[in-house]
N, C-alpha and C. Protein backbone atom coordinates (compact mmCIF):
# COMPACT_ATOMS: atom_id res chain seq x y z
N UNK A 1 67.73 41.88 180.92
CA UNK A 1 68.99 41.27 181.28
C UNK A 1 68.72 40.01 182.08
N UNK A 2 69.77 38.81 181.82
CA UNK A 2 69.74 37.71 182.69
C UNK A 2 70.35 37.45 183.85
N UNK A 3 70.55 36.67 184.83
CA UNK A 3 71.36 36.90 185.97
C UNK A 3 72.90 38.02 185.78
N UNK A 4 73.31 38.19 186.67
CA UNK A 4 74.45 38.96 186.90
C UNK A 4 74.35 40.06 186.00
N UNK A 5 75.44 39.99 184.79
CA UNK A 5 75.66 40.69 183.65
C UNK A 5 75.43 40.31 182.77
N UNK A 6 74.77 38.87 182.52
CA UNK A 6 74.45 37.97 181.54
C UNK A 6 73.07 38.48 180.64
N UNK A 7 73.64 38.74 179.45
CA UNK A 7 72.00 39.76 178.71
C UNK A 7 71.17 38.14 178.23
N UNK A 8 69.52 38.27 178.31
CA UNK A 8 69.55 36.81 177.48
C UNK A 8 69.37 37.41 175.98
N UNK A 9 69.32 36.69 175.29
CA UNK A 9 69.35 36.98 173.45
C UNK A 9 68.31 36.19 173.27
N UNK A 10 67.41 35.99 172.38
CA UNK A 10 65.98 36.01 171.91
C UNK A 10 66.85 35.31 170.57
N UNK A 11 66.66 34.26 169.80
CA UNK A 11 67.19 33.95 168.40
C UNK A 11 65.58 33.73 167.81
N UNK A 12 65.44 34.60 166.81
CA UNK A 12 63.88 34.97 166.07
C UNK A 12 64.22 34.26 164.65
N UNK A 13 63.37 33.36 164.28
CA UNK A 13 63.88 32.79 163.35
C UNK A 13 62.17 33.31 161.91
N UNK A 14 62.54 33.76 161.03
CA UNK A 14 61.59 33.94 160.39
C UNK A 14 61.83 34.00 158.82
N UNK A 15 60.96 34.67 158.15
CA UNK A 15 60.94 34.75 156.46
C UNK A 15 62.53 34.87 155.46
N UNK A 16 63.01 34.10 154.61
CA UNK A 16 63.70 34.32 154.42
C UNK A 16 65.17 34.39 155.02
N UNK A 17 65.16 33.68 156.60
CA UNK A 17 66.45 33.30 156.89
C UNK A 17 67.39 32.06 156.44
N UNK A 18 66.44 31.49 156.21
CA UNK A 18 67.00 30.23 155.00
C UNK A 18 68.01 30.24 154.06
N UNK A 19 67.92 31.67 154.10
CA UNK A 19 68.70 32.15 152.40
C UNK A 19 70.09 32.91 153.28
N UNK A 20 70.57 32.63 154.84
CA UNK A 20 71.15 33.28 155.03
C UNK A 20 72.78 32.15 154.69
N UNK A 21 74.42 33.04 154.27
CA UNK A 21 74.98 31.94 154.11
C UNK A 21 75.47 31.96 152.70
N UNK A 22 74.34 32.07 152.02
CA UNK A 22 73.81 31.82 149.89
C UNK A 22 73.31 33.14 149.91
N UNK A 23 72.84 33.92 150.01
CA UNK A 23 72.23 35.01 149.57
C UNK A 23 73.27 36.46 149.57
N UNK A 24 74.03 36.87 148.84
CA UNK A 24 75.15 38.28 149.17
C UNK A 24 75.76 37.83 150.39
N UNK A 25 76.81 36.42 150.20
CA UNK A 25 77.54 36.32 151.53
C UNK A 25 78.73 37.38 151.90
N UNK A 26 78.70 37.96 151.03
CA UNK A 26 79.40 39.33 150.97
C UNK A 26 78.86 40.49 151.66
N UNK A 27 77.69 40.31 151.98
CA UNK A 27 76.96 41.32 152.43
C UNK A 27 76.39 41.01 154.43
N UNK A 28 76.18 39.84 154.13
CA UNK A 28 75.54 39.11 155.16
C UNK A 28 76.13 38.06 155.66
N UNK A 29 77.02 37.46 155.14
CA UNK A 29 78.12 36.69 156.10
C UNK A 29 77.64 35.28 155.02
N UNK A 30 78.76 34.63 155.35
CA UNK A 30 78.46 33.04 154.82
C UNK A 30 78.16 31.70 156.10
N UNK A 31 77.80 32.19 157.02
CA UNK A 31 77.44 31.43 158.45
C UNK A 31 75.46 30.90 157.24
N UNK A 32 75.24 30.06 157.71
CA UNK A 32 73.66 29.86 157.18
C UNK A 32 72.91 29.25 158.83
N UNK A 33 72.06 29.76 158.37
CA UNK A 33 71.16 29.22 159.59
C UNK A 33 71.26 27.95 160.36
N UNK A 34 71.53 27.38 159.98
CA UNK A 34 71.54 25.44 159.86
C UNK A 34 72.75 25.65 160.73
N UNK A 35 73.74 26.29 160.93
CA UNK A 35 75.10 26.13 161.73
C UNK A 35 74.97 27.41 162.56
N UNK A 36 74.05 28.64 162.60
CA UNK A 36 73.73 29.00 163.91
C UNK A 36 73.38 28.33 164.66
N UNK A 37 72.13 27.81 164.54
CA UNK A 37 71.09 26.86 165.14
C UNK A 37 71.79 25.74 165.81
N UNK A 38 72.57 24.92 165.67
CA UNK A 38 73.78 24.31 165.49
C UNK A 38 74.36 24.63 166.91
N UNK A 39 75.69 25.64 166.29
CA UNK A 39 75.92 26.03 167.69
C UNK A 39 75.61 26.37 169.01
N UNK A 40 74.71 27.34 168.71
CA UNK A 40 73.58 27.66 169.93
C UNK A 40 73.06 26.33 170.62
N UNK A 41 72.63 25.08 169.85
CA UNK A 41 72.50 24.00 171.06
C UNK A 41 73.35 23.33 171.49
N UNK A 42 74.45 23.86 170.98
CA UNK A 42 75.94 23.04 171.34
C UNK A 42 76.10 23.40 172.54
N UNK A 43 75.77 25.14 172.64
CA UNK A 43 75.89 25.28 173.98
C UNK A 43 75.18 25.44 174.80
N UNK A 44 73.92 24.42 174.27
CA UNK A 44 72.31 25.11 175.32
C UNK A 44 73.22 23.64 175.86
N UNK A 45 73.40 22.48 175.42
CA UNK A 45 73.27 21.47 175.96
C UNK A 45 74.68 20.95 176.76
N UNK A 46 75.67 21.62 176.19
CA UNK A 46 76.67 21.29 177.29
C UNK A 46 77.08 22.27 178.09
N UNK A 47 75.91 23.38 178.26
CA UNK A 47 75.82 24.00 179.90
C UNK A 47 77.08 25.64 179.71
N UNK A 48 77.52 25.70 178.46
CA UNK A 48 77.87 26.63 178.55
C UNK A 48 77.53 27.74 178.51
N UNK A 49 77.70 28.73 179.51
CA UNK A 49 76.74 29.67 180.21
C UNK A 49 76.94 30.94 179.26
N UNK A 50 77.61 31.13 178.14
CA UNK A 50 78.07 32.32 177.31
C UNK A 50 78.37 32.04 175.62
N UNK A 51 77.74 32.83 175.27
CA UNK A 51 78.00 32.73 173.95
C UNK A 51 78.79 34.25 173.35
N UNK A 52 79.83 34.60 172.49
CA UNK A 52 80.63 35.33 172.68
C UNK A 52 80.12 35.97 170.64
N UNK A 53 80.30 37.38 171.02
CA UNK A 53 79.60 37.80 169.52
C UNK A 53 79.97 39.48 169.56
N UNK A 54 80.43 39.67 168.96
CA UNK A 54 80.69 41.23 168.64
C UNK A 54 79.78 42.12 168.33
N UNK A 55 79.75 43.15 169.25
CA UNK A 55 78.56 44.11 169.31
C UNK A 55 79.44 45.57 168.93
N UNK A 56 78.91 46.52 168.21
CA UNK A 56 79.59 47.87 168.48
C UNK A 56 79.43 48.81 169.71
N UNK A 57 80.07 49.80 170.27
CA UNK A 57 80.07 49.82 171.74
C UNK A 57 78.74 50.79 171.73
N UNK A 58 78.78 51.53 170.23
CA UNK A 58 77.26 52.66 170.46
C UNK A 58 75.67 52.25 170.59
N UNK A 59 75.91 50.88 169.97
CA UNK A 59 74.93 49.71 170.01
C UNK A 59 74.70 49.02 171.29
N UNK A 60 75.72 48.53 171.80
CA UNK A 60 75.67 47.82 173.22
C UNK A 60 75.36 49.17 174.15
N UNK A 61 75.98 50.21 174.04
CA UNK A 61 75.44 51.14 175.10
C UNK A 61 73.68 52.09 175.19
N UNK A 62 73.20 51.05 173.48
CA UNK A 62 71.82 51.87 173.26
C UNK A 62 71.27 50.48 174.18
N UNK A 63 71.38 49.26 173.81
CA UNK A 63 70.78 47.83 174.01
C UNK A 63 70.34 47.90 175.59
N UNK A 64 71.82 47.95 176.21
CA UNK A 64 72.12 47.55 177.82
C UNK A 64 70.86 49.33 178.07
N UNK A 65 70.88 50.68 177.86
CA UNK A 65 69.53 51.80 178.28
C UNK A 65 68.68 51.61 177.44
N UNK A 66 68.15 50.53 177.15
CA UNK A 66 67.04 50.35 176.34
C UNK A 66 66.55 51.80 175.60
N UNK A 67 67.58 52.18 174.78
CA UNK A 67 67.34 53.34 173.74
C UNK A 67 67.45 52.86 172.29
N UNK A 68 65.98 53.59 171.64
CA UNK A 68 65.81 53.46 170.51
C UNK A 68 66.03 55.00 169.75
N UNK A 69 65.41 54.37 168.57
CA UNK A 69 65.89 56.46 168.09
C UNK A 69 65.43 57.23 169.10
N UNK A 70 64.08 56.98 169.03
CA UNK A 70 63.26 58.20 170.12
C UNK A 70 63.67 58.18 171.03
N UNK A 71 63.78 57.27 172.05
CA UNK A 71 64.87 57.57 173.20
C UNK A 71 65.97 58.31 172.56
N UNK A 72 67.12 58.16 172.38
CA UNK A 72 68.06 58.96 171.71
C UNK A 72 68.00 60.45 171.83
N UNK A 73 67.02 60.62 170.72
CA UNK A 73 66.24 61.79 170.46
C UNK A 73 65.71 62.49 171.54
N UNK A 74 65.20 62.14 172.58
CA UNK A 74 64.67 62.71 173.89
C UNK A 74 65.33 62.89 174.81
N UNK A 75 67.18 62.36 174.57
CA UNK A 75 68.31 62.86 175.04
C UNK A 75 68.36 64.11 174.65
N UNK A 76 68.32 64.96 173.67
CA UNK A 76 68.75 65.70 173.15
C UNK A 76 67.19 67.03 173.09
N UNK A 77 66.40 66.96 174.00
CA UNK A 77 65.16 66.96 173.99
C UNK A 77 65.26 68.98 174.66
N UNK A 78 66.18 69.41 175.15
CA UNK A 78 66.27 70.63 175.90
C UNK A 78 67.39 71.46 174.64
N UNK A 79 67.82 70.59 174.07
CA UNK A 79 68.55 71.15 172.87
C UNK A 79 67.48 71.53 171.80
N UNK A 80 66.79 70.65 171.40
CA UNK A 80 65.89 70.13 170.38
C UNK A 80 64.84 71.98 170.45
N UNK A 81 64.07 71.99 172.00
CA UNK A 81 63.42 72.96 172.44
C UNK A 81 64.07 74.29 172.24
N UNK A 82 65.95 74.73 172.85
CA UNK A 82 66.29 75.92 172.79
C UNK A 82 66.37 76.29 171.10
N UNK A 83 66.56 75.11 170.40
CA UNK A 83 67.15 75.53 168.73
C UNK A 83 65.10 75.97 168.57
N UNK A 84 64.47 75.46 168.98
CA UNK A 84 62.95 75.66 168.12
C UNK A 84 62.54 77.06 168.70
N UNK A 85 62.94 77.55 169.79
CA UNK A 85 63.11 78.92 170.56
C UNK A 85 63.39 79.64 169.80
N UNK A 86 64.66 79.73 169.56
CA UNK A 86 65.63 80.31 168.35
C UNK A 86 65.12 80.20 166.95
N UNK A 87 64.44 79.73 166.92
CA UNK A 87 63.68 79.50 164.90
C UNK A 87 62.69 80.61 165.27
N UNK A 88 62.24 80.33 166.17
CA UNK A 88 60.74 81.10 165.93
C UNK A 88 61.16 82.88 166.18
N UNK A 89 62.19 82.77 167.19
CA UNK A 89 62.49 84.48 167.10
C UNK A 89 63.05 85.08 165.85
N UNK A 90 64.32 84.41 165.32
CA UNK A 90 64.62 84.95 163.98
C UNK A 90 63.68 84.24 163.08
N UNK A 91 62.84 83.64 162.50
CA UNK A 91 62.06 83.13 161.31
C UNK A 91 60.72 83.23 162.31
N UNK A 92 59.81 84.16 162.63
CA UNK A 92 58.48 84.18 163.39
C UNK A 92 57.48 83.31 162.21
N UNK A 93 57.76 83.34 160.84
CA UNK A 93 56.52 83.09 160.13
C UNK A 93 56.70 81.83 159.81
N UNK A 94 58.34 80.95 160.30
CA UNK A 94 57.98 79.41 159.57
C UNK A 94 57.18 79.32 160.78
């Protein structure tokens, strides 16, 4: 995270983003790289401190506890243990 509440964002530019825009804009949006890139220095350079972008809230709440599956998964880690408890008493031979 960046000052205050401010997250910073990382823009990774690599293989095949070129094609973003033209490629299933149906699928992937019709924005192309060339007018991300674009905006983003629109607002590196006239100082505006926020860039505004829609996140889903189960996503933003994995992002902001740095949880990935396995994190996730290791929520659920005393559950995970009582169900494998329970296998082995009724099923001893799986």
């Amino acid at each position: 995270m960046g000052e205050g509440n401010i997250a910073t964002v990382l823009v990774v530019n690599g293989p095949n983003l070129n094609t973003l825009g033209t490629r299933e804009p149906s699928i992937y949006g019709s924005r192309t790289l060339a007018s991300i890139i674009e905006e983003l220095a629109a607002h590196a350079l006239n100082g505006t401190p926020s860039f505004a972008f829609d996140i889903a809230p189960f996503r933003k709440y994995c992002l902001l506890n740095g949880l990935d599956d396995i994190g996730l998964t290791m929520m659920k880690a005393d559950k995970i243990e009582a169900f494998e408890a329970a296998r082995k008493q009724s099923s001893p031979w799986l």
